[in-house]
Protein backbone atom coordinates (compact mmCIF):
# COMPACT_ATOMS: atom_id res chain seq x y z
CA UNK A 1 6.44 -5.47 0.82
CA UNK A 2 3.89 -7.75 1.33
CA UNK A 3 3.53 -9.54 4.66
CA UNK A 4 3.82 -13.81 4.61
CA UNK A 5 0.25 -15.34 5.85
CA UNK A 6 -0.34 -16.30 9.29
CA UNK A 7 -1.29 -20.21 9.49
CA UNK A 8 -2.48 -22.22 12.47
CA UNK A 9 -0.33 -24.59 12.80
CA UNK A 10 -2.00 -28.25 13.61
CA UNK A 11 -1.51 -29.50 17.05
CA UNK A 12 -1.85 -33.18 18.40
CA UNK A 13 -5.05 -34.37 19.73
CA UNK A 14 -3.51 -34.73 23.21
CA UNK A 15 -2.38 -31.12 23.55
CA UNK A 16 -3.24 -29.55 26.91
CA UNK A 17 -4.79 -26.29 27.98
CA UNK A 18 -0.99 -25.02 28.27
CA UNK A 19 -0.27 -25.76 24.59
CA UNK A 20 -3.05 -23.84 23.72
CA UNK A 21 -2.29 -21.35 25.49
CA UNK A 22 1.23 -20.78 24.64
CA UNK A 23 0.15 -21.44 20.63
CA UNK A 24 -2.42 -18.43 20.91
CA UNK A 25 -0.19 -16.39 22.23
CA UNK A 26 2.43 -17.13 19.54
CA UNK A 27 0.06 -16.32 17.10
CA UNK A 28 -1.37 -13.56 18.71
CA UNK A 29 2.41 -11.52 19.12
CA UNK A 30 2.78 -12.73 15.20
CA UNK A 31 -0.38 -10.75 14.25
CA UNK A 32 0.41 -7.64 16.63
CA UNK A 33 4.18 -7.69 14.57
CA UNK A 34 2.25 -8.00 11.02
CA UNK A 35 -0.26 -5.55 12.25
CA UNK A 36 2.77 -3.04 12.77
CA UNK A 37 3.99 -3.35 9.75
CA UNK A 38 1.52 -3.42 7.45
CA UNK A 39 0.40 0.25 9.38
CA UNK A 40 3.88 1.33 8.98
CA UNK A 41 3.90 0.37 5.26
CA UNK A 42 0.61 2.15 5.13
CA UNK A 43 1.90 5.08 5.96
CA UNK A 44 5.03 5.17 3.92
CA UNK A 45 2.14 4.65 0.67
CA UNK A 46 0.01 7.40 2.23
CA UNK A 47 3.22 9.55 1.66
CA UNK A 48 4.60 8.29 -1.48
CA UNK A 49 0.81 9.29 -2.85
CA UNK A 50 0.91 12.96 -1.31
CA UNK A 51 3.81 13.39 -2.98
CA UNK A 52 2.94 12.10 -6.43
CA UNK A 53 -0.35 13.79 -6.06
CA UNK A 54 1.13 17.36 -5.33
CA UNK A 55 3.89 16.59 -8.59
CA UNK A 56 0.44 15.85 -11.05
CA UNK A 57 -0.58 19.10 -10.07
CA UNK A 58 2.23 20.98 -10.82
CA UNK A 59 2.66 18.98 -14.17
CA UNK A 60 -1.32 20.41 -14.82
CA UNK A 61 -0.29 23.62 -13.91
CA UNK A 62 2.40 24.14 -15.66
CA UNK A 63 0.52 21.99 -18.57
CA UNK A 64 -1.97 24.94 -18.79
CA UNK A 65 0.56 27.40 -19.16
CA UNK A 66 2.31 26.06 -22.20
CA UNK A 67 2.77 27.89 -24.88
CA UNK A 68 0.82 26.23 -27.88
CA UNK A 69 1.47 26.11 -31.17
CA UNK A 70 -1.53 27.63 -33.54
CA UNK A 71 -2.89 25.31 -36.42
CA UNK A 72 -3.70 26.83 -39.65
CA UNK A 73 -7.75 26.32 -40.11
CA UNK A 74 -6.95 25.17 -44.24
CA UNK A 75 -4.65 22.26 -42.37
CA UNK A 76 -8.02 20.72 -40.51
CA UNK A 77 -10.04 20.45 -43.54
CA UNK A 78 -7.41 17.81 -45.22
C-alpha cells in the first residue's frame, strides 16, 4: 500500500495569516495520518519478514537433512 504524495496546494496572493494558518494545519493532520500509516504498514512488513525468515530456516534445516542420492564416481568422468 503505498501512501498518495502530500502537495502544497497554491494559495492566492491575498491570503491572510488565517489562511495560512488553517492550510498548515491541514497539511500538518495529513502528514500525522500518512505518518500512521506508513508505521503501521511498517510493522505489518516487519512481521511478514519474521515469518518468512523463520520458514527459510526450517527449509535449510530440513534441506541438510535430506537424504541424498550417491553418484557413481565412473558417471563424473563422462
Amino acid at each position: 500500500m503505498m501512501a498518495a504524495m502530500i502537495r502544497r496546494r497554491r494559495r492566492p496572493a491575498a491570503t491572510g495569516l488565517e489562511a495560512l494558518a488553517s492550510e498548515t494545519s491541514e497539511l500538518v493532520g495529513r502528514l500525522v495520518h500518512e505518518h500512521r500509516l506508513l508505521r503501521a504498514e511498517n510493522d505489518a512488513l516487519k512481521r511478514e519478514v519474521e515469518r518468512l525468515s523463520s520458514g527459510w530456516e526450517e527449509v535449510k534445516k530440513l534441506a541438510r537433512l535430506a537424504p541424498r542420492k550417491r553418484r557413481l564416481r565412473g558417471t563424473l568422468a563422462r
